[in-house]
PDB file of N, CA and C in Angstrom:
ATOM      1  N   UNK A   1       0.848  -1.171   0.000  1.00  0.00           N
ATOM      2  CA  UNK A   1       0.000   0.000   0.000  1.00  0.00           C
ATOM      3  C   UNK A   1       0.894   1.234   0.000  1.00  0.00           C
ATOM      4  N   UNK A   2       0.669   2.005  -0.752  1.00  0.00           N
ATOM      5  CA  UNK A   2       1.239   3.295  -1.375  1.00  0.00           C
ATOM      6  C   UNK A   2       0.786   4.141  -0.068  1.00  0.00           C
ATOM      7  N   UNK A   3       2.331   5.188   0.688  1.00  0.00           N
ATOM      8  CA  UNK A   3       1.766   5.997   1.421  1.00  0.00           C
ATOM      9  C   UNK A   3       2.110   6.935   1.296  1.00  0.00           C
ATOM     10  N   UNK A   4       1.039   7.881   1.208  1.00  0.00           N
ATOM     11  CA  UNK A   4       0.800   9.330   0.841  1.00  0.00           C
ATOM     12  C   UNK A   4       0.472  10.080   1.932  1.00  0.00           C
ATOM     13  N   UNK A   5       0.489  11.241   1.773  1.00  0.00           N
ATOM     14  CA  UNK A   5       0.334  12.817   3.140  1.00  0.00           C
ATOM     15  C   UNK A   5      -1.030  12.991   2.483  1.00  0.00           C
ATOM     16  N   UNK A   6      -2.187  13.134   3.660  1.00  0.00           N
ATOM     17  CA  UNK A   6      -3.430  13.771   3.530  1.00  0.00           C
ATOM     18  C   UNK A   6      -3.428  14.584   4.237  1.00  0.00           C
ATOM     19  N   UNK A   7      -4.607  15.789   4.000  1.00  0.00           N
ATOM     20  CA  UNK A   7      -4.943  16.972   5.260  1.00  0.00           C
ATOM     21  C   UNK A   7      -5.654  16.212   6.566  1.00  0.00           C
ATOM     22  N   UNK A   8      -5.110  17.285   7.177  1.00  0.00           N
ATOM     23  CA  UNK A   8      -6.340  16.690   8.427  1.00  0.00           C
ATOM     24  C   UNK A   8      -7.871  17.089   7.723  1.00  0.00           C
ATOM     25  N   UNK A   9      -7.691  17.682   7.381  1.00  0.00           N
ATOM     26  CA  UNK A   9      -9.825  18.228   6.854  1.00  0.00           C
ATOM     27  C   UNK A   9      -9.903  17.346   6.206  1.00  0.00           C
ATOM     28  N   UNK A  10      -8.559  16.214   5.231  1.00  0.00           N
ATOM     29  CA  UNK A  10      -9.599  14.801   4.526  1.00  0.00           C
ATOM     30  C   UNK A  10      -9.278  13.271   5.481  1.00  0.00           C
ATOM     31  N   UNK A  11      -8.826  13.889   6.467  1.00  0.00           N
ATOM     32  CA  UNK A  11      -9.007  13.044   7.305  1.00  0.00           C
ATOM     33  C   UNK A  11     -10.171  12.963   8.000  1.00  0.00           C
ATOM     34  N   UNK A  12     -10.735  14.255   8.733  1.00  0.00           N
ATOM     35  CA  UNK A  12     -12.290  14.802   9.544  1.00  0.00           C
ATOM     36  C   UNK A  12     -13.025  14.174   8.493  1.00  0.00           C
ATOM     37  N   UNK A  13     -13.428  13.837   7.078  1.00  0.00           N
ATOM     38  CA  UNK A  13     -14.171  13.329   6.310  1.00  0.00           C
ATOM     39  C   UNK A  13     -14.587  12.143   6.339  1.00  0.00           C
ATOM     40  N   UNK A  14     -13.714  11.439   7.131  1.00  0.00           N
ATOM     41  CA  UNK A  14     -13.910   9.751   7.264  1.00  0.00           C
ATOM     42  C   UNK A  14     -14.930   9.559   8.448  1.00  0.00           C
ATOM     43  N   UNK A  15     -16.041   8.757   8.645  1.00  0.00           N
ATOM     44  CA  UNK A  15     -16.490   8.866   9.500  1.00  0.00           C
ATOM     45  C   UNK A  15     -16.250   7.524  10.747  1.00  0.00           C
ATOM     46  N   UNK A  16     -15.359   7.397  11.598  1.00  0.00           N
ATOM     47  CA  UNK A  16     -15.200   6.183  12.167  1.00  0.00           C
ATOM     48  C   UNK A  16     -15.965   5.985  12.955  1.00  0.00           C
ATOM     49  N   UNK A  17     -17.024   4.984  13.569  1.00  0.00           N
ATOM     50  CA  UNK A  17     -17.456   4.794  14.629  1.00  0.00           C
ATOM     51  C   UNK A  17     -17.973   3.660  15.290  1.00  0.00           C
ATOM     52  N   UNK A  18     -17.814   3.437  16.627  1.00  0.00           N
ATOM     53  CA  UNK A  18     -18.139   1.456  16.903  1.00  0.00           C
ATOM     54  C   UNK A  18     -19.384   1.573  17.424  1.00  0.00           C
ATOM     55  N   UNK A  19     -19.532   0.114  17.105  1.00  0.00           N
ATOM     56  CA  UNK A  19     -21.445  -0.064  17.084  1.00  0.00           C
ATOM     57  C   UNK A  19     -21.011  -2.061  17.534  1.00  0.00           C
ATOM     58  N   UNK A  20     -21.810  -2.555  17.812  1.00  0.00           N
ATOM     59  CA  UNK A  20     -21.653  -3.450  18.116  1.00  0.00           C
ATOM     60  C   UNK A  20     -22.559  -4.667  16.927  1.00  0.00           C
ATOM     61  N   UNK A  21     -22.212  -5.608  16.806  1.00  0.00           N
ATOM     62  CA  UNK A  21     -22.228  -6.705  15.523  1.00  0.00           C
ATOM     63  C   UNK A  21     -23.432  -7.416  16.554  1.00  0.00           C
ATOM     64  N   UNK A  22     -24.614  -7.283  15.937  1.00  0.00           N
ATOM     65  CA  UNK A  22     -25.976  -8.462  16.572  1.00  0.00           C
ATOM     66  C   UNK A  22     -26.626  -9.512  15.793  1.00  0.00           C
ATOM     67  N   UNK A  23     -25.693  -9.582  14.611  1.00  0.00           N
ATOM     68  CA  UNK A  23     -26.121 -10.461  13.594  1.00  0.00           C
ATOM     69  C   UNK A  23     -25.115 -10.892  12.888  1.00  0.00           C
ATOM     70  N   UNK A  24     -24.924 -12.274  12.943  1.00  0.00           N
ATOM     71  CA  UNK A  24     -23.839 -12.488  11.998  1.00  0.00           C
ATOM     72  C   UNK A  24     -24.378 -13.411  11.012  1.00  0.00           C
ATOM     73  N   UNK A  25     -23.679 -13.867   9.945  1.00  0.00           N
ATOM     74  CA  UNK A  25     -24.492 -15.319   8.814  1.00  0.00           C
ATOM     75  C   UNK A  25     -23.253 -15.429   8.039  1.00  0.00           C
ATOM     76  N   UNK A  26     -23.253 -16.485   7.375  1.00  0.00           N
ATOM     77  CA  UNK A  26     -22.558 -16.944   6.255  1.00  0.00           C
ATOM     78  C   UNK A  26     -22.724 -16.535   5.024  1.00  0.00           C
ATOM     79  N   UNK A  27     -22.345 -15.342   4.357  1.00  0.00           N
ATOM     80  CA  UNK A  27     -22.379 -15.285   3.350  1.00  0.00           C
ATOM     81  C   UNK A  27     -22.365 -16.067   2.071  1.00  0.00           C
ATOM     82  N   UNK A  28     -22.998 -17.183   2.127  1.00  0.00           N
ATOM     83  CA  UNK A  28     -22.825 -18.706   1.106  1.00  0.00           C
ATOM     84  C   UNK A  28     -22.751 -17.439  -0.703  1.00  0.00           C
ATOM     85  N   UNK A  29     -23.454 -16.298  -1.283  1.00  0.00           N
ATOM     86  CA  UNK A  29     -23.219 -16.191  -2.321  1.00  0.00           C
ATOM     87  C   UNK A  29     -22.202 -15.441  -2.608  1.00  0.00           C
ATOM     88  N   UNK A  30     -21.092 -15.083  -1.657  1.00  0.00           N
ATOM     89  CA  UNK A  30     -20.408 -14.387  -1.623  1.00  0.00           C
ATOM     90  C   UNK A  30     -18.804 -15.154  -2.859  1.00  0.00           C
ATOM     91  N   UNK A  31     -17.830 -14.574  -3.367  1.00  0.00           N
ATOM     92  CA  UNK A  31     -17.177 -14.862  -4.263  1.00  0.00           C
ATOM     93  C   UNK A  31     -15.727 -15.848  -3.619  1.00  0.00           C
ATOM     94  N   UNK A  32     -15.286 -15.000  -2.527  1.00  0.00           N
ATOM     95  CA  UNK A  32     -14.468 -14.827  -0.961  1.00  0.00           C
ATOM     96  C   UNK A  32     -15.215 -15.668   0.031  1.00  0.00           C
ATOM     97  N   UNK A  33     -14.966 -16.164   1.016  1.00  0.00           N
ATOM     98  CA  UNK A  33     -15.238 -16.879   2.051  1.00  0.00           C
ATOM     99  C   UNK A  33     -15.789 -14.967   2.902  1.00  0.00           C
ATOM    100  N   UNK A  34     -16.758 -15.255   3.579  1.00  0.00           N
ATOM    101  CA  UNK A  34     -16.969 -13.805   3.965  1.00  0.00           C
ATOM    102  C   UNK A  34     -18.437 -14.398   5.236  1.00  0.00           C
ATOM    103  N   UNK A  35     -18.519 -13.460   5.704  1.00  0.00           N
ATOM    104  CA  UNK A  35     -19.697 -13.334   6.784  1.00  0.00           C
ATOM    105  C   UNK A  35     -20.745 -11.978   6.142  1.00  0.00           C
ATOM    106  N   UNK A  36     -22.020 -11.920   6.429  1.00  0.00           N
ATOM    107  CA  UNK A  36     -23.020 -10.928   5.964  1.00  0.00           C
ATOM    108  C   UNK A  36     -23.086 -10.200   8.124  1.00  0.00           C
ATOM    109  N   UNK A  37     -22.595  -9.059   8.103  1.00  0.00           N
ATOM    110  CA  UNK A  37     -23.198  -8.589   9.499  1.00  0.00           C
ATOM    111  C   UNK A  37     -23.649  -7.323   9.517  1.00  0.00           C
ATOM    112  N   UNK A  38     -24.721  -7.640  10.657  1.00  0.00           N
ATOM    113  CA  UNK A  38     -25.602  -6.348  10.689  1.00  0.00           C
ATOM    114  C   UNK A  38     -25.217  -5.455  12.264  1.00  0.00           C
ATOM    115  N   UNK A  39     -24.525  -4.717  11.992  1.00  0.00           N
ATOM    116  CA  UNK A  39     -23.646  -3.440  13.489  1.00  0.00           C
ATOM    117  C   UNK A  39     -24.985  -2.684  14.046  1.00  0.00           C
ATOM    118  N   UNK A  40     -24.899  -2.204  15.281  1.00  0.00           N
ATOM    119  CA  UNK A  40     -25.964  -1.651  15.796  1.00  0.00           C
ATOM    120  C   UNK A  40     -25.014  -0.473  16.351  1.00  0.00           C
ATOM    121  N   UNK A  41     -25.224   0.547  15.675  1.00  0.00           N
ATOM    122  CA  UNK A  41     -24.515   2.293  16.126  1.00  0.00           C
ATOM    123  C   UNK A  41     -25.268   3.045  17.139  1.00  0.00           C
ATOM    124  N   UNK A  42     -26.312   2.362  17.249  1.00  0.00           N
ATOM    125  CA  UNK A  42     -27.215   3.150  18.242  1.00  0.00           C
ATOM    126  C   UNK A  42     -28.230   4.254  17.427  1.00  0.00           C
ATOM    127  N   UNK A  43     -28.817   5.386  17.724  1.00  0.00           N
ATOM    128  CA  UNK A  43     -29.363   6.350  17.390  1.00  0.00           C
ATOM    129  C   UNK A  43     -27.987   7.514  17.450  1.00  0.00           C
ATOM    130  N   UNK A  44     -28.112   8.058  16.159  1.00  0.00           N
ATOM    131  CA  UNK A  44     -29.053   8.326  15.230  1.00  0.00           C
ATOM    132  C   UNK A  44     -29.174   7.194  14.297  1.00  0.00           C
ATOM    133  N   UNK A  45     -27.748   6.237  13.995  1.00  0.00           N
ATOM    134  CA  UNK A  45     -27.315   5.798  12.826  1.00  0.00           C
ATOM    135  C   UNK A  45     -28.055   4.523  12.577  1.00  0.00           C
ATOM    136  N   UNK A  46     -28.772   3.897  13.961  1.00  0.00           N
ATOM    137  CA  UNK A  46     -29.147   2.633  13.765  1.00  0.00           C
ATOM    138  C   UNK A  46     -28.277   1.636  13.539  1.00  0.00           C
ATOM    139  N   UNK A  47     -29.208   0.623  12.780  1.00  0.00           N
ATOM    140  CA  UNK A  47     -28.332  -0.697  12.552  1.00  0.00           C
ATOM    141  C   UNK A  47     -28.091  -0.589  10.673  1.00  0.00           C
ATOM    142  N   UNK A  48     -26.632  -0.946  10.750  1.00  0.00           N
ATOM    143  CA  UNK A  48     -26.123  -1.308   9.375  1.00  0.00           C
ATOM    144  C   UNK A  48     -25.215  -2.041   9.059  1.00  0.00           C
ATOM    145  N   UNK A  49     -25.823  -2.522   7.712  1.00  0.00           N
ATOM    146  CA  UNK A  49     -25.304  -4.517   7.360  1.00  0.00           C
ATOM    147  C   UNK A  49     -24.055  -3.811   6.860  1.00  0.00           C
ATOM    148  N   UNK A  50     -23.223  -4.759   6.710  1.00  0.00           N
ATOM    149  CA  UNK A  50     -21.696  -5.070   6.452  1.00  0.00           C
ATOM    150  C   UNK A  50     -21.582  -6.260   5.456  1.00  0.00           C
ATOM    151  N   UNK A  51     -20.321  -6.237   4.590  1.00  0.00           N
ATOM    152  CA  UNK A  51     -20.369  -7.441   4.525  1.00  0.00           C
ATOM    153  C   UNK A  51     -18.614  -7.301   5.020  1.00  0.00           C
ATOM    154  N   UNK A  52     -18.043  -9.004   5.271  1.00  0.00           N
ATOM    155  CA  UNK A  52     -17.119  -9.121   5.824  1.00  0.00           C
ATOM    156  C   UNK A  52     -16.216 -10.345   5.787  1.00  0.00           C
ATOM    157  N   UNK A  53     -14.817 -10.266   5.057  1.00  0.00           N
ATOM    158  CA  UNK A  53     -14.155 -11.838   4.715  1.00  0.00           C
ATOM    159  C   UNK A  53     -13.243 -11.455   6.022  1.00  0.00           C
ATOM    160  N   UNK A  54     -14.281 -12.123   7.038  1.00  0.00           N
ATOM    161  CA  UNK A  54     -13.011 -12.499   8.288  1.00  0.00           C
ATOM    162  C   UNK A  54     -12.906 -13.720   8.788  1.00  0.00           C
ATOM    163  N   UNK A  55     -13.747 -14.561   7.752  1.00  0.00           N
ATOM    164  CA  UNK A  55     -13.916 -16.069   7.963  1.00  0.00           C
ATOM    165  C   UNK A  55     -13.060 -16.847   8.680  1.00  0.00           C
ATOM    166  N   UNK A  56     -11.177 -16.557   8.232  1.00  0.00           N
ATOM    167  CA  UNK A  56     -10.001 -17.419   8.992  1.00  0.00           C
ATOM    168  C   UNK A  56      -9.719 -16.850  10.349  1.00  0.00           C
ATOM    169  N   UNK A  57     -10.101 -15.861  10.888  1.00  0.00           N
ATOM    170  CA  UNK A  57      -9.731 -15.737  12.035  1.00  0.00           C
ATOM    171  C   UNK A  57     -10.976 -15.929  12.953  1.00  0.00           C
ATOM    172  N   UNK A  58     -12.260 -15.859  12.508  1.00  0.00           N
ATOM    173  CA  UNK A  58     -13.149 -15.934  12.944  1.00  0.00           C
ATOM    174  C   UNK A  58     -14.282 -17.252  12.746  1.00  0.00           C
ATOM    175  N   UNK A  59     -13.653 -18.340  12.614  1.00  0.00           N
ATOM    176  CA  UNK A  59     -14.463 -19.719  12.229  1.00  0.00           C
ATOM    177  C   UNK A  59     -15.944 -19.505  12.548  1.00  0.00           C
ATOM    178  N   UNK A  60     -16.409 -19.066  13.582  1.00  0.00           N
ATOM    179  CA  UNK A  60     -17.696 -19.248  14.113  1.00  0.00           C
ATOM    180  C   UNK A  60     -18.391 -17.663  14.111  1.00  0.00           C
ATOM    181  N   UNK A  61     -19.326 -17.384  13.005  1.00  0.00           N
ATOM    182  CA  UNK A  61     -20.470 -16.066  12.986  1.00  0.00           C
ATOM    183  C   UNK A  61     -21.257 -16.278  14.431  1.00  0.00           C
ATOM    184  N   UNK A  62     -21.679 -16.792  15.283  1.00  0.00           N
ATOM    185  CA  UNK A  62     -22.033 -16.756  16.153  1.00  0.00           C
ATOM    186  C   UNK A  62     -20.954 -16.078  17.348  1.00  0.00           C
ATOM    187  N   UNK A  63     -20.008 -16.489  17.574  1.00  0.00           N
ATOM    188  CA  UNK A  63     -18.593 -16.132  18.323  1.00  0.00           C
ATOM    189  C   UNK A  63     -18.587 -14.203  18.017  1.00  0.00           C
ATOM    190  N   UNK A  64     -19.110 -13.715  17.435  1.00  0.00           N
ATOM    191  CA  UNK A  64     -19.045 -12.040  16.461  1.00  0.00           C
ATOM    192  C   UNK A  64     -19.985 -11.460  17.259  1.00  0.00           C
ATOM    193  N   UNK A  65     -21.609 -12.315  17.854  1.00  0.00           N
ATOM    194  CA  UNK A  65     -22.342 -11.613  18.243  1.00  0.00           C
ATOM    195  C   UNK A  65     -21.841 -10.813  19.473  1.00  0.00           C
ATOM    196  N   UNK A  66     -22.382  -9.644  19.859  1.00  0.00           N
ATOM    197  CA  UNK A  66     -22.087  -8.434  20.743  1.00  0.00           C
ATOM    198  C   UNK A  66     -20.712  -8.196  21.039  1.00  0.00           C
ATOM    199  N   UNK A  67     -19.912  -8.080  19.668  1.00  0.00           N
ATOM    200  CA  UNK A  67     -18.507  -7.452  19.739  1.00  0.00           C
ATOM    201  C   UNK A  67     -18.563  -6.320  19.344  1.00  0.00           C
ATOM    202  N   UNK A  68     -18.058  -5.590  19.785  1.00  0.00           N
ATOM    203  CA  UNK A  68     -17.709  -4.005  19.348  1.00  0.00           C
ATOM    204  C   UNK A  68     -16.794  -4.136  18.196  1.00  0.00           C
ATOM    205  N   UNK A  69     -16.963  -3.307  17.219  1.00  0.00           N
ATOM    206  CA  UNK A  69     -15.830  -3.147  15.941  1.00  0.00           C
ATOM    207  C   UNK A  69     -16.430  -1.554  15.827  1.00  0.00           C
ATOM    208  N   UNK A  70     -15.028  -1.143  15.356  1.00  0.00           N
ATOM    209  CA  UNK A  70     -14.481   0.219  14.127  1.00  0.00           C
ATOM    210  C   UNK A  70     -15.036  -0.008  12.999  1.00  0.00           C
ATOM    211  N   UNK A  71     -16.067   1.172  12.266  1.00  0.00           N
ATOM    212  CA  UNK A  71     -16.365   1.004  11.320  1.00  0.00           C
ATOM    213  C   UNK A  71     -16.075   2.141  10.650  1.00  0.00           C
ATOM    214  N   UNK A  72     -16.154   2.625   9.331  1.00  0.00           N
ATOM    215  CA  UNK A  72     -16.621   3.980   9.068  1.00  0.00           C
ATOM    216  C   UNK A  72     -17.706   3.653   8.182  1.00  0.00           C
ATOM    217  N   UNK A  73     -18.528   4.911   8.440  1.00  0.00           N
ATOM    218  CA  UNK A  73     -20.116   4.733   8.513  1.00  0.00           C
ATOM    219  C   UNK A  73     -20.192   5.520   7.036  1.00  0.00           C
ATOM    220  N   UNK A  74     -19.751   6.412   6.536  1.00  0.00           N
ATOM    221  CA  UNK A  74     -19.877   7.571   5.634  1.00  0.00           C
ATOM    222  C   UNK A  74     -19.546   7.213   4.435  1.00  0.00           C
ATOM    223  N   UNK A  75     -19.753   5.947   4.086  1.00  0.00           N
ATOM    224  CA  UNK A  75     -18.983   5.319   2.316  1.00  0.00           C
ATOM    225  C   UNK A  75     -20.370   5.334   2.138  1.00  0.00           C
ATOM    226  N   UNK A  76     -20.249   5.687   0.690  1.00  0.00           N
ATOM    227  CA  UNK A  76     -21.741   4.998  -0.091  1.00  0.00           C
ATOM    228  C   UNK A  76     -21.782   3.699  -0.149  1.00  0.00           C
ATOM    229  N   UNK A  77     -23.137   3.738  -0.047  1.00  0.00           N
ATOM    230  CA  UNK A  77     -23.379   1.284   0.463  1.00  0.00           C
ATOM    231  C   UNK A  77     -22.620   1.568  -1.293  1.00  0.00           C
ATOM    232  N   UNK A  78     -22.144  -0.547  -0.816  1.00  0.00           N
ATOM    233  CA  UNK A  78     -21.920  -1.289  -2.074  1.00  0.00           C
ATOM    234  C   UNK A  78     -22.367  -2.211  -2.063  1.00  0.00           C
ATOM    235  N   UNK A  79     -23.139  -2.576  -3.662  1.00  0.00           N
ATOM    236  CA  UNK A  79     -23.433  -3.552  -3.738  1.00  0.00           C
ATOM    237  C   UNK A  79     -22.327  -4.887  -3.538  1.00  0.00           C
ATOM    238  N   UNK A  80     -22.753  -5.853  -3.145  1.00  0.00           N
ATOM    239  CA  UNK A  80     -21.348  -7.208  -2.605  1.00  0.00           C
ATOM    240  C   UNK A  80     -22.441  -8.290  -3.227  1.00  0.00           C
ATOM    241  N   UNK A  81     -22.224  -8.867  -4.137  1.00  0.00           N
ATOM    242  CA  UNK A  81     -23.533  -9.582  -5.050  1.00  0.00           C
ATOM    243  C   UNK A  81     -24.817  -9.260  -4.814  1.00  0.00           C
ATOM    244  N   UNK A  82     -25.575  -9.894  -3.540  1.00  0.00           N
ATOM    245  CA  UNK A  82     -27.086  -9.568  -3.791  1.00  0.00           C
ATOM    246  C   UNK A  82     -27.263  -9.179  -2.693  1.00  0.00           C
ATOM    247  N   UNK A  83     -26.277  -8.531  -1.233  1.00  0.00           N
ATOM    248  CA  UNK A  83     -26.097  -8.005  -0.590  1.00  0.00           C
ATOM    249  C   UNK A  83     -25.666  -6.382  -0.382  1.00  0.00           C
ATOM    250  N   UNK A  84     -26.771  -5.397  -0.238  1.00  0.00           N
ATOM    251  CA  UNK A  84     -25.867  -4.176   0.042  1.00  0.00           C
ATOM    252  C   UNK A  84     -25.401  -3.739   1.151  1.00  0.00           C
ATOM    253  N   UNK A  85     -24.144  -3.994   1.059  1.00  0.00           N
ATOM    254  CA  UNK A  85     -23.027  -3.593   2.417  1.00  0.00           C
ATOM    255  C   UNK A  85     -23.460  -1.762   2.553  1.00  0.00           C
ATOM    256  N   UNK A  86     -23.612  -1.016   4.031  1.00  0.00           N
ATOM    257  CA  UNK A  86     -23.786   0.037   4.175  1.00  0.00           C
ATOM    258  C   UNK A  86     -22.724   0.577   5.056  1.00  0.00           C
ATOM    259  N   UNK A  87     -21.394   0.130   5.453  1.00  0.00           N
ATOM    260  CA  UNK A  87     -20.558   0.606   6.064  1.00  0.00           C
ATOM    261  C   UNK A  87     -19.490  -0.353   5.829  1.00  0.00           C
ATOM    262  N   UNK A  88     -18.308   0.308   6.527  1.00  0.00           N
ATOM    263  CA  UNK A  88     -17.017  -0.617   6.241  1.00  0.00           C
ATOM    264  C   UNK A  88     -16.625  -1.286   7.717  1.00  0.00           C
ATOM    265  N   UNK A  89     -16.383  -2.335   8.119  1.00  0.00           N
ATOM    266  CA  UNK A  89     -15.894  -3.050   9.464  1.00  0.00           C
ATOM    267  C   UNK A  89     -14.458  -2.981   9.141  1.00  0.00           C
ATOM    268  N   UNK A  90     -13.910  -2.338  10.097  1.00  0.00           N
ATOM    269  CA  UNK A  90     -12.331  -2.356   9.697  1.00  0.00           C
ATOM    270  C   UNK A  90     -11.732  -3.497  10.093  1.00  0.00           C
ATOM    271  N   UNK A  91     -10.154  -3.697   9.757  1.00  0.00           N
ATOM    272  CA  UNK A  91     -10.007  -4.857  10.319  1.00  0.00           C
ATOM    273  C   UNK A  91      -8.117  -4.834   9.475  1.00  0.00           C
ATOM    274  N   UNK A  92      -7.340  -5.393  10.159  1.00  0.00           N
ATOM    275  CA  UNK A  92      -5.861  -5.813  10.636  1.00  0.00           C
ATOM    276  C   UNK A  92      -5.493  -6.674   9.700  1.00  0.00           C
ATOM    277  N   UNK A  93      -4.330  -6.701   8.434  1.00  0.00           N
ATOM    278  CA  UNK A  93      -4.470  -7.940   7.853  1.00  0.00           C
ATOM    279  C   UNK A  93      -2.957  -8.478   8.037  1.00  0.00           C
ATOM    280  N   UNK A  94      -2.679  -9.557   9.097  1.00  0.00           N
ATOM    281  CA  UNK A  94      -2.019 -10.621   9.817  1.00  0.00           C
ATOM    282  C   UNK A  94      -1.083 -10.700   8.744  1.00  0.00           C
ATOM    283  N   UNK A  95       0.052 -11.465   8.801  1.00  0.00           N
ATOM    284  CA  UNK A  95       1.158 -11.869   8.304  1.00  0.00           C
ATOM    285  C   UNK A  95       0.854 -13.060   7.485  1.00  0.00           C
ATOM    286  N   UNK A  96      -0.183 -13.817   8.016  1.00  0.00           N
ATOM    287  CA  UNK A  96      -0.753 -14.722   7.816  1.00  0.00           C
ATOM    288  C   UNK A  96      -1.840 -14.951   6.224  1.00  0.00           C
ATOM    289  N   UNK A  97      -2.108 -13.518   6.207  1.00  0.00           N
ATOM    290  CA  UNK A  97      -3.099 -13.010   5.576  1.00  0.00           C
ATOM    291  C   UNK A  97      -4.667 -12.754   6.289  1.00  0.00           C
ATOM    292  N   UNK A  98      -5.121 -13.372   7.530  1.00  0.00           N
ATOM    293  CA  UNK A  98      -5.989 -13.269   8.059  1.00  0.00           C
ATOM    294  C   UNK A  98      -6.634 -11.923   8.576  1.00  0.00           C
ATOM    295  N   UNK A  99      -7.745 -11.718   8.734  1.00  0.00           N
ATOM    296  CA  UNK A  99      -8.224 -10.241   9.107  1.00  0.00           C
ATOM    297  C   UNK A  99      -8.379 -10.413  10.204  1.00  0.00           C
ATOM    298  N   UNK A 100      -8.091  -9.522  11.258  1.00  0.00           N
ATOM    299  CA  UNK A 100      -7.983  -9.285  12.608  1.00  0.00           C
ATOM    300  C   UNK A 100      -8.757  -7.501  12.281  1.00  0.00           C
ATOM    301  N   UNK A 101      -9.941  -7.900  13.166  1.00  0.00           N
ATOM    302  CA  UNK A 101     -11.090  -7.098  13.683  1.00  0.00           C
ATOM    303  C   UNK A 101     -10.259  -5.546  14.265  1.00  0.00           C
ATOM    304  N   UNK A 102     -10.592  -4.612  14.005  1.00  0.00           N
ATOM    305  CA  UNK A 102     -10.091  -3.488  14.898  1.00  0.00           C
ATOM    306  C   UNK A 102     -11.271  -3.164  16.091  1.00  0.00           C
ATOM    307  N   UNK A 103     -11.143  -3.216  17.390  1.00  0.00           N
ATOM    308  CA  UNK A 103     -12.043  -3.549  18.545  1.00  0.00           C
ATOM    309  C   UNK A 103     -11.512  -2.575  19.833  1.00  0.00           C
ATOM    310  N   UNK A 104     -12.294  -1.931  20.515  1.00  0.00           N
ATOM    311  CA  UNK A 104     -11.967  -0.921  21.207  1.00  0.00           C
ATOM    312  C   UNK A 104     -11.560  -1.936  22.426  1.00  0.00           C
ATOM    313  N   UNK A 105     -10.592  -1.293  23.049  1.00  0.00           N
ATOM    314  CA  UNK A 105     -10.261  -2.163  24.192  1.00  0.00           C
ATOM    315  C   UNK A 105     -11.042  -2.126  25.551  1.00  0.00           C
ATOM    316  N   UNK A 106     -11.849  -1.398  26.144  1.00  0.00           N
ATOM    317  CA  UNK A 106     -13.197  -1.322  26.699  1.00  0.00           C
ATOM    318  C   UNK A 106     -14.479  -1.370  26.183  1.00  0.00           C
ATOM    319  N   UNK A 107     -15.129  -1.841  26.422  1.00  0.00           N
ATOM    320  CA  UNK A 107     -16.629  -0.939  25.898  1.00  0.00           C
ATOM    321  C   UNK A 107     -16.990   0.142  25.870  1.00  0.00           C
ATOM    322  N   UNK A 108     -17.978   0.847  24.518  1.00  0.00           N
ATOM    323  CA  UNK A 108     -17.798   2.175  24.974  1.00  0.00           C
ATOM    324  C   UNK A 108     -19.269   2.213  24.284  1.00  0.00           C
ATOM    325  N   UNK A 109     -20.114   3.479  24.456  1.00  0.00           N
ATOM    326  CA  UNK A 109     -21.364   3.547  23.447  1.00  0.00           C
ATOM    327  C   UNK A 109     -21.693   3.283  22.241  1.00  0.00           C
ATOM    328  N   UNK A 110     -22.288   2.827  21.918  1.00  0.00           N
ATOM    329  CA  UNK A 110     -22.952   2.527  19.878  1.00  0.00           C
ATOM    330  C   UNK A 110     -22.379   3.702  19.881  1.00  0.00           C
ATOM    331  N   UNK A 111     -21.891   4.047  18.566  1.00  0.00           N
ATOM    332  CA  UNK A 111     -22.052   5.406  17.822  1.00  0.00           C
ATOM    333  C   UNK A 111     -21.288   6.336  18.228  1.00  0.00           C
ATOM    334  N   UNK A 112     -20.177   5.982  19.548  1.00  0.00           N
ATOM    335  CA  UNK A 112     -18.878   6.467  19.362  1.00  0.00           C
ATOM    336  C   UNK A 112     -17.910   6.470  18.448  1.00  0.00           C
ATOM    337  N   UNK A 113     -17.455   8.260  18.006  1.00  0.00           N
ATOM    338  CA  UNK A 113     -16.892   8.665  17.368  1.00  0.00           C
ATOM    339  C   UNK A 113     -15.027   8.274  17.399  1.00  0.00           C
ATOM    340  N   UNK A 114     -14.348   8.184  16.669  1.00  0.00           N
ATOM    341  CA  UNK A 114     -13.027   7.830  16.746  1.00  0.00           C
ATOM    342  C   UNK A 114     -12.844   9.277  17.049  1.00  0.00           C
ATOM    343  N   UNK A 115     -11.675   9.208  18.106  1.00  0.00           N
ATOM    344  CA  UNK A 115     -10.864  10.811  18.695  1.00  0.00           C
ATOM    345  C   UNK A 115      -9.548  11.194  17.993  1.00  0.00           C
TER     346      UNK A 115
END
């Protein structure tokens, strides 16, 4: 990955914020081994689906329910085959190649803002 100097004002543009994962599934039409999840940000933002290839570090979609993750909320959804993803779940990619979740180290409110 190519690294470049941004402003801080296109940095303030990104919107990061954790919400907690209350739904997880198997994405079976997906292209990638991937999970379909739905984050709960709280009010205002509500709940919004994801989609997500964290399959190798995460064997079990059930094991996901009520984890906190980093998202940013402010991308236009994408379509992901017959799924529209409405935010991005961030996430760590291992030596291994595996995705490792970015996860606040306490709990903190839905819909907390990154500082």
């Amino acid at each position: 990955m190519a690294n470049h100097t941004i402003t801080w004002a296109d940095f303030e543009q990104v919107e990061l914020r954790v919400g907690t994962i209350i739904q997880a599934q198997v994405f079976a039409e997906a292209r990638n081994p991937a999970y379909k999840l739905w984050v709960d940000f709280g009010e205002p933002l509500g709940v919004k689906k994801s989609s997500a290839q964290i399959t190798r570090h995460y064997p079990d979609p059930s094991a996901l329910l009520g984890k906190q993750v980093l998202c940013v909320t402010n991308f236009a959804p994408k379509q992901v085959g017959p799924f529209m993803s409405e935010v991005l779940v961030t996430g760590l990619v291992t030596t291994t190649g595996d995705v490792v979740l970015v996860v606040p180290d306490e709990r903190v409110p839905d819909g907390t803002c990154l500082a």
